[in-house]
Protein backbone atom coordinates (compact mmCIF):
# COMPACT_ATOMS: atom_id res chain seq x y z
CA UNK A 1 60.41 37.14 138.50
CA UNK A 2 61.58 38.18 141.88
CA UNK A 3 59.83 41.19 143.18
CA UNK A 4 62.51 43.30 144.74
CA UNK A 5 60.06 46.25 144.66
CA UNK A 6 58.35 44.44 147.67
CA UNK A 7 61.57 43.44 149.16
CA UNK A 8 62.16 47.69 149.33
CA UNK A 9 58.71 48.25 150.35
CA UNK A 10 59.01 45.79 153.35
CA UNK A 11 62.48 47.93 154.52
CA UNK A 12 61.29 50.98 153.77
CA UNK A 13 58.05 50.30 156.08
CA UNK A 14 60.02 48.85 159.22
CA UNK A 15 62.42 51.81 159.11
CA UNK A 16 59.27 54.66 158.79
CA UNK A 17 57.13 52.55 161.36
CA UNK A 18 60.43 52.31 163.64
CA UNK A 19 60.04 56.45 163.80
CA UNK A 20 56.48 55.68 164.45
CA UNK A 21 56.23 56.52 168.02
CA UNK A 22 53.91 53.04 168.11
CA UNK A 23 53.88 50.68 170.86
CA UNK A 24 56.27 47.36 170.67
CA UNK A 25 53.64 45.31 170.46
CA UNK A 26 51.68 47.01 167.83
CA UNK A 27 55.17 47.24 165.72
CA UNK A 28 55.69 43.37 166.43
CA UNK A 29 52.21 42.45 164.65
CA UNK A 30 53.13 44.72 161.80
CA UNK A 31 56.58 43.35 161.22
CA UNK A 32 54.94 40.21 161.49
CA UNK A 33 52.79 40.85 158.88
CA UNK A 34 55.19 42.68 156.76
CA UNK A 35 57.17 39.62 156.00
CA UNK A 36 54.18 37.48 155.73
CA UNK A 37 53.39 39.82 152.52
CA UNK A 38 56.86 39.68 151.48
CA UNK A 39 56.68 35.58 152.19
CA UNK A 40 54.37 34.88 149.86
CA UNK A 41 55.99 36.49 146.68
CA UNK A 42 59.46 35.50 144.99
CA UNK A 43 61.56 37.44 147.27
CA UNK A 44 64.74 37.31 149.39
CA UNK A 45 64.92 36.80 153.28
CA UNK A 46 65.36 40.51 154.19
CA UNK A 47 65.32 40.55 158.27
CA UNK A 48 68.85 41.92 158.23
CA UNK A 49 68.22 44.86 156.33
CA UNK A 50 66.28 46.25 159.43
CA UNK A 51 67.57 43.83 162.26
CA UNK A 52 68.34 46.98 164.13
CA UNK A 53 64.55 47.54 164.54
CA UNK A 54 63.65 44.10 164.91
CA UNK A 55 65.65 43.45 167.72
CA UNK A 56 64.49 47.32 168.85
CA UNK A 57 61.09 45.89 168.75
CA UNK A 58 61.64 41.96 169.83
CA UNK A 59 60.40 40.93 166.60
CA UNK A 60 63.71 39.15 166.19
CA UNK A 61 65.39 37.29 169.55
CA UNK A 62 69.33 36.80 169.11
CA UNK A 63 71.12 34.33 170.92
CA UNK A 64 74.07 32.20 171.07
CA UNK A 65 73.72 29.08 169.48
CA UNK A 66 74.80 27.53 172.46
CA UNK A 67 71.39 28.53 173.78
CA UNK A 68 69.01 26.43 171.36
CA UNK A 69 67.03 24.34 173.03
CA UNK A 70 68.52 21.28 171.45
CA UNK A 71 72.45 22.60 171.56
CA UNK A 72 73.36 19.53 173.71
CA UNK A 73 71.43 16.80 171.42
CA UNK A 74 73.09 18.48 168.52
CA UNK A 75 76.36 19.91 169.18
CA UNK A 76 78.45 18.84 166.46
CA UNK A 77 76.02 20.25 164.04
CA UNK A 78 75.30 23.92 165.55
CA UNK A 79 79.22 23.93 166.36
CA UNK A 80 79.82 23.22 162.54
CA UNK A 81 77.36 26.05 161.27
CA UNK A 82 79.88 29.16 159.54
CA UNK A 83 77.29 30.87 156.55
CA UNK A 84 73.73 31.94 156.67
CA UNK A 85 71.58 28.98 156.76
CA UNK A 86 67.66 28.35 158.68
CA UNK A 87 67.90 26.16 161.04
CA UNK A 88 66.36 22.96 160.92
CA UNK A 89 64.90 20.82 163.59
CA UNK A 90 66.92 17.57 162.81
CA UNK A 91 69.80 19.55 161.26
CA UNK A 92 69.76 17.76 157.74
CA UNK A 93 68.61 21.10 156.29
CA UNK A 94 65.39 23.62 156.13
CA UNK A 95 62.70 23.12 157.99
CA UNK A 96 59.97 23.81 160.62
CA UNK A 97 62.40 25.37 163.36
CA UNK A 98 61.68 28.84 162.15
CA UNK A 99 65.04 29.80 163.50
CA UNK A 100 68.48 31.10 161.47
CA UNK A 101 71.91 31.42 161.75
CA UNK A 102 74.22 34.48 160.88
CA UNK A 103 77.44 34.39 162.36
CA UNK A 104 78.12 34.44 164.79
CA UNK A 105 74.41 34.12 166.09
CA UNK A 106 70.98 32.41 166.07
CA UNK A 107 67.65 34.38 165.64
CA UNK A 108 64.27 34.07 165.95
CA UNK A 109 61.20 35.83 164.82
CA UNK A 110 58.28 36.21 167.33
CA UNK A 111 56.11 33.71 166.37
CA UNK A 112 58.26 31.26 165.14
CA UNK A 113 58.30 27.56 166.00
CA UNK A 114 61.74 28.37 168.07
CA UNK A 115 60.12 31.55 170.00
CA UNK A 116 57.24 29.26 170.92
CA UNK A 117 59.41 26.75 172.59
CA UNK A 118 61.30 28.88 174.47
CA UNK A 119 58.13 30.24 176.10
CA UNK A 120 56.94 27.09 176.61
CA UNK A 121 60.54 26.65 178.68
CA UNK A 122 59.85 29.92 180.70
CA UNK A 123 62.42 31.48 178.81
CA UNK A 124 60.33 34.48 177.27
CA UNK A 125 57.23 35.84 179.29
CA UNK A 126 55.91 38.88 179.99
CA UNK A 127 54.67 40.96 176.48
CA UNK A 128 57.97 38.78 174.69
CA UNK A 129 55.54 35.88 175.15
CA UNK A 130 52.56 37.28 173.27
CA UNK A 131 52.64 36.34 170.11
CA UNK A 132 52.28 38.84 166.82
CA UNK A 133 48.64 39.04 165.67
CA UNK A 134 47.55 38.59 162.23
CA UNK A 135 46.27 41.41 160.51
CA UNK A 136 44.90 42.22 156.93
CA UNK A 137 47.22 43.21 154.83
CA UNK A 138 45.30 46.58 153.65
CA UNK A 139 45.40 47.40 157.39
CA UNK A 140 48.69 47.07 157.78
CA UNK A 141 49.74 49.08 154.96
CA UNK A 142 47.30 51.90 155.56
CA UNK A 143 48.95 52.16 158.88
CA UNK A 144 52.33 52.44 157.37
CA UNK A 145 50.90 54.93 154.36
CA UNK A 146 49.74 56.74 157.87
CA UNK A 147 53.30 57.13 159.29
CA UNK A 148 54.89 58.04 155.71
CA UNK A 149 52.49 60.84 155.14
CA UNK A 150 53.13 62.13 158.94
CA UNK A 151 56.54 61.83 157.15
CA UNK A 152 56.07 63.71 154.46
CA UNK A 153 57.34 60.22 152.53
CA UNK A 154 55.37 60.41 149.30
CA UNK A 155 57.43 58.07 148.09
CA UNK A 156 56.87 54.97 150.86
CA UNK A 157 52.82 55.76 150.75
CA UNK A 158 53.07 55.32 146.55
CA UNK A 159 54.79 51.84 147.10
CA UNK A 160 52.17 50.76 149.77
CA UNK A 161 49.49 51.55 147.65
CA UNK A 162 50.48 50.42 144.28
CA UNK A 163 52.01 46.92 145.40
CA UNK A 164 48.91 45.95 147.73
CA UNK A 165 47.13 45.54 144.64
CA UNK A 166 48.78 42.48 143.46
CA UNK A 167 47.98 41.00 147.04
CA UNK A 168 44.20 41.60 146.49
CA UNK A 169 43.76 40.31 142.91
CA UNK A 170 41.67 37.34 144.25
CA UNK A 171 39.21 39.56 146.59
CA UNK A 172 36.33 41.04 144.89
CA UNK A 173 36.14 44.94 144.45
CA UNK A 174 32.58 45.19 145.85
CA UNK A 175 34.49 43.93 149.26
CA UNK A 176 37.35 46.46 148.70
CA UNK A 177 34.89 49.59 148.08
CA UNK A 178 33.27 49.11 151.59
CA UNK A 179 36.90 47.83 153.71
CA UNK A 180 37.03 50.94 156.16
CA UNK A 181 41.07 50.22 156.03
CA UNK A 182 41.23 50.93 152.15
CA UNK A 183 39.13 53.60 152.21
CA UNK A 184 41.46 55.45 154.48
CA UNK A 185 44.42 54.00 152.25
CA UNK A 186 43.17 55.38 149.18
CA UNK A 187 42.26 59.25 150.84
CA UNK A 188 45.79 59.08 152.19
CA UNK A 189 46.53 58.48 148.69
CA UNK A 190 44.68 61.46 147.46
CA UNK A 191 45.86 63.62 150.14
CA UNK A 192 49.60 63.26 149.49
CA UNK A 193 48.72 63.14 145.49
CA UNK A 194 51.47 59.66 145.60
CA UNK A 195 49.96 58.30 142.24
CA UNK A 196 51.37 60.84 140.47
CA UNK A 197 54.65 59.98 141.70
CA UNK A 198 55.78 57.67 138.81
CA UNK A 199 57.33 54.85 139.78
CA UNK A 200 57.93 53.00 136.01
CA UNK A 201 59.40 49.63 137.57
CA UNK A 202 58.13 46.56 137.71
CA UNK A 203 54.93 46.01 139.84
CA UNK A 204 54.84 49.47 140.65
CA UNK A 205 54.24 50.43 136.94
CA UNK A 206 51.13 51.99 136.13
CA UNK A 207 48.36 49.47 134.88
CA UNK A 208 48.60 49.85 130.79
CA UNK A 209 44.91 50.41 129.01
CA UNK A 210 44.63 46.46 128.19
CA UNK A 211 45.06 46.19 131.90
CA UNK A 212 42.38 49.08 132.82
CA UNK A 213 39.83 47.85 130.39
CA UNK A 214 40.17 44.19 131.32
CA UNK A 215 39.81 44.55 135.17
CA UNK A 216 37.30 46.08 137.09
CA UNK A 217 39.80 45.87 140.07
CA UNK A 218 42.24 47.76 138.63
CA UNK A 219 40.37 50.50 137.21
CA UNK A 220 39.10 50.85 140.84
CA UNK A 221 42.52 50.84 142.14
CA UNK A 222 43.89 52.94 140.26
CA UNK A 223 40.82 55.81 139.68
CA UNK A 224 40.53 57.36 143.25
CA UNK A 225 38.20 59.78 142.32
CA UNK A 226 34.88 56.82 141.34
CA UNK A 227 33.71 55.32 144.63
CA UNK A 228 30.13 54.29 142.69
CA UNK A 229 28.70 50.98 141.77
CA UNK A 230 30.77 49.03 139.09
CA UNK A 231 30.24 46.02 136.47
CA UNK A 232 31.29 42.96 136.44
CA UNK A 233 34.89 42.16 137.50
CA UNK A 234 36.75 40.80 134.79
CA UNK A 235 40.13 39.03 134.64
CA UNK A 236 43.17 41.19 135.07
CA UNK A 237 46.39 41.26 132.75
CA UNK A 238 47.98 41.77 136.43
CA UNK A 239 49.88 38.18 136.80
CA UNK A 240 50.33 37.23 140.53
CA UNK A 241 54.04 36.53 141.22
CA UNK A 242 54.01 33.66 144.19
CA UNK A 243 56.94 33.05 145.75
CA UNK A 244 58.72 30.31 147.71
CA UNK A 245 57.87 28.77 151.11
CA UNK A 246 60.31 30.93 153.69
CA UNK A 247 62.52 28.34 154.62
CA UNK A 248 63.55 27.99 151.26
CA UNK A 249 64.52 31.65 150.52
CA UNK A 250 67.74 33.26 150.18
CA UNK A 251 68.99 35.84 151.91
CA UNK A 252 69.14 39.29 150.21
């Protein structure tokens, strides 16, 4: 099932961090990151939801697509692009350019296989040649739950927490008790009281008691007051939703 609860978490995040008063190169790592989450679930391609920020941030490079690298080599096909499509690097379809069309423009995400070759060419330097750095996912969302409860956003803090669960089903909850970055999640959590915001959709649905009593991970998760030792972790009725490779994903 697609997982358009993420999709709103990922928008919701850019726009709150994009208040953030955070440097443009921390904000380009946590885009980055952002829609690395939202990459690996069954959801749309979402950059122009926020391209505003993006660009605000040079996350996302826009250019004429008379200014690809390989415009010359390939005329015919980048003059023949009308619809959104990624751009591929022999023009038969997706693939491993990391670059996409809107019209009437290209773009490219820091990064990307594109934004690395026009460094490479001189054509970015400075900070737009640094690339994004990888973070864990819990630290990136407890740095968004940060800015929403600066916010007063109850609402953007209850979607970080409750959907970075099912990107942690596979990492053991004796690793997640001592991670400094969800310990600061979950008193963020307590402070603004967001689990008590109800939020009866999807995979932001409170865990049901087959799910609690199956899943030491969840009854963890979702019990902020026990920080003490715990059984053994048991399977969780939580499924995993895995999504597509990104140049296969359509834009939403």
């Amino acid at each position: 099932m697609s997982m358009y609860e993420l999709e709103d978490l990922v928008e919701m995040a850019v726009k709150r961090l994009a208040q953030s008063g955070l440097s443009r190169q921390r904000l380009r790592s946590l885009y980055f990151n952002l829609f690395e989450l939202e990459a690996r679930f069954d959801t749309s391609f979402t950059h122009f939801r926020t391209m505003d920020e993006l660009l605000a941030a040079r996350y996302v490079y826009c250019l004429a697509p008379s200014e690809h690298p390989s415009f010359e080599a390939r005329r015919a096909y980048f003059e023949g692009l009308s619809s959104f499509c990624f751009i591929d690097s022999d023009g038969s379809g997706p693939g491993p350019d990391g670059s996409y069309f809107k019209a009437p423009y290209l773009y490219c995400d820091a990064g990307s296989p594109l934004w690395r070759e026009l460094v490479e060419l001189g054509r970015l330097g400075g900070s737009d040649a640094r690339p994004p750095e990888p973070l864990p996912i819990q630290q990136v969302l407890e740095e968004v739950a940060r800015a929403a409860e600066e916010a007063g956003d109850v609402r953007l803090v209850a979607y970080a927490y409750r959907l970075l669960l099912w990107d942690l089903l596979e990492v053991d909850v004796r690793q997640l008790e001592q991670d400094l970055a969800v310990r600061r999640l979950r008193d963020i959590v307590r402070r603004t009281r967001a689990l008590e915001l109800k939020l009866d959709v999807g995979a932001l649905r409170d865990p049901t008691p087959a799910d609690l009593s199956d899943s030491e991970l969840v009854r963890f998760w979702f019990d902020l007051e026990d920080e003490g030792p715990r059984a053994a972790r048991h399977e969780s009725g939580f499924q995993r939703v895995v999504g597509s490779s990104r140049g296969q994903r359509r834009e939403g």
